[in-house]
Structures are given as structure tokens and as C-alpha cells.
C-alpha atoms as a PDB file:
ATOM      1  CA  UNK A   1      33.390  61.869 -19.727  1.00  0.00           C
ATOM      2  CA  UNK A   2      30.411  64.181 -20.282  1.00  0.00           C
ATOM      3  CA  UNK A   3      27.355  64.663 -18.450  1.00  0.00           C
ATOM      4  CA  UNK A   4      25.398  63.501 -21.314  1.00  0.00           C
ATOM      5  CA  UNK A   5      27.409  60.698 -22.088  1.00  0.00           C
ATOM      6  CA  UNK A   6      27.174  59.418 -18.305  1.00  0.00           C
ATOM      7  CA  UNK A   7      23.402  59.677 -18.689  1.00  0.00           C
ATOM      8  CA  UNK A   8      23.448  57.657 -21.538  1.00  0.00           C
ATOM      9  CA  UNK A   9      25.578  55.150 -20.024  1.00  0.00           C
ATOM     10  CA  UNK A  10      23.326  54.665 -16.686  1.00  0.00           C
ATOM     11  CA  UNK A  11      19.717  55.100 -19.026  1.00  0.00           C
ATOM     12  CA  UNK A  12      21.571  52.214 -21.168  1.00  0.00           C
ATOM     13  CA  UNK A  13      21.803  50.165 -18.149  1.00  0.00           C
ATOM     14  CA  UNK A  14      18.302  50.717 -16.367  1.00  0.00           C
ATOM     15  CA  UNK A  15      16.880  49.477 -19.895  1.00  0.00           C
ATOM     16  CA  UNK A  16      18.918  46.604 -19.948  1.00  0.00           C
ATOM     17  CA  UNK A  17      18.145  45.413 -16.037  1.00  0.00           C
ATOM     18  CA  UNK A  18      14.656  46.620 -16.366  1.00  0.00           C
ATOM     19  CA  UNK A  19      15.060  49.424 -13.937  1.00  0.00           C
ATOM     20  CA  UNK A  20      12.545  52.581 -13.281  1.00  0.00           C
ATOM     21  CA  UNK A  21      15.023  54.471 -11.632  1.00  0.00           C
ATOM     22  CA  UNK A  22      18.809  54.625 -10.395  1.00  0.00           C
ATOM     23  CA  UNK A  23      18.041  53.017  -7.259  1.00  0.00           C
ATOM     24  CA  UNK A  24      16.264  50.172  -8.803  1.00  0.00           C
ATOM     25  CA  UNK A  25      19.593  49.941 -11.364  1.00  0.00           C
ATOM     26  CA  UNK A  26      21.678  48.545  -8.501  1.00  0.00           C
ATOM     27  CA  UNK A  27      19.372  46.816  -6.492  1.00  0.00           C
ATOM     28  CA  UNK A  28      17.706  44.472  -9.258  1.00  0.00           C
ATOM     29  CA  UNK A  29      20.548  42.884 -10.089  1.00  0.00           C
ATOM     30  CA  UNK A  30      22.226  42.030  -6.701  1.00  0.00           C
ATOM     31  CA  UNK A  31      18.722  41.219  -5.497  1.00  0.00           C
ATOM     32  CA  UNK A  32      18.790  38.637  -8.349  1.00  0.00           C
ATOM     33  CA  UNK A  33      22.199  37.328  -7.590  1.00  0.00           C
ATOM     34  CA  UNK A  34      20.676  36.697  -3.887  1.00  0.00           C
ATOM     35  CA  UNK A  35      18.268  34.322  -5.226  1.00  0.00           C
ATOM     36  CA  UNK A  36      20.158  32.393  -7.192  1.00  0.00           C
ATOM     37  CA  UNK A  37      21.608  28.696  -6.738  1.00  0.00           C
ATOM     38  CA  UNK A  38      25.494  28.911  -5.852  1.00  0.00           C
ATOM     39  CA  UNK A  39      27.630  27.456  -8.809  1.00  0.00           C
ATOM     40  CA  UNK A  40      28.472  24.016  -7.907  1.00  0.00           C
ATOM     41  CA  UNK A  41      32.276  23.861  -7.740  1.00  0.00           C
ATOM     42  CA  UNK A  42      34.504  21.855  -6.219  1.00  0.00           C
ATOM     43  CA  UNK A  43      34.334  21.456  -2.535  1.00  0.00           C
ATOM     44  CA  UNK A  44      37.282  24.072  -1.068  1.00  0.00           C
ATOM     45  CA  UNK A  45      37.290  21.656   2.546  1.00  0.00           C
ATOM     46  CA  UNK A  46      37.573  18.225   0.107  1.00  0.00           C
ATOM     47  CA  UNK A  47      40.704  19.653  -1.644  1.00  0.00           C
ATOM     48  CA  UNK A  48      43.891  17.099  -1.872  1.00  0.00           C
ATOM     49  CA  UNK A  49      47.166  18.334  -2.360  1.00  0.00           C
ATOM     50  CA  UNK A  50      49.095  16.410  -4.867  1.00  0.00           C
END
């Protein structure tokens, strides 16, 4: 892959996550992820075998 094209790729993704620079690119998003409400799921400890 090119230079160019790898700057285009990571520009491409500070746009899309709002970021104002690299290190902003990968903290946003797992700073977001933090916050958020785990998926409800089924209980792992409740599970029958059958």
C-alpha cells in the first residue's frame, strides 16, 4: 500500500469518528464503547446443558 493511500485510509476514518488527530482516531471510539450499556445476552452462569 502507498503512503498516500494509507493517509487516505486513516483521514477517511478521523472524518468518520469525528477525530482531530490520530490519537483522537483510536481513543473516541473505545472511549465510546466504555460508556455504553453491555448487550443483554443470555446469562453464561444460568446456562443448562441439554
Amino acid at each position: 500500500m502507498s503512503e498516500r493511500t494509507c493517509q487516505r485510509h486513516i483521514a477517511g476514518i478521523m472524518r468518520a469518528v469525528g477525530a482531530k488527530s490520530r490519537f483522537q482516531a483510536g481513543y473516541l471510539p473505545s472511549a465510546t464503547a466504555a460508556c455504553r450499556e453491555p448487550e443483554e445476552g443470555p446469562d453464561p452462569r444460568t446456562r443448562v446443558e441439554g
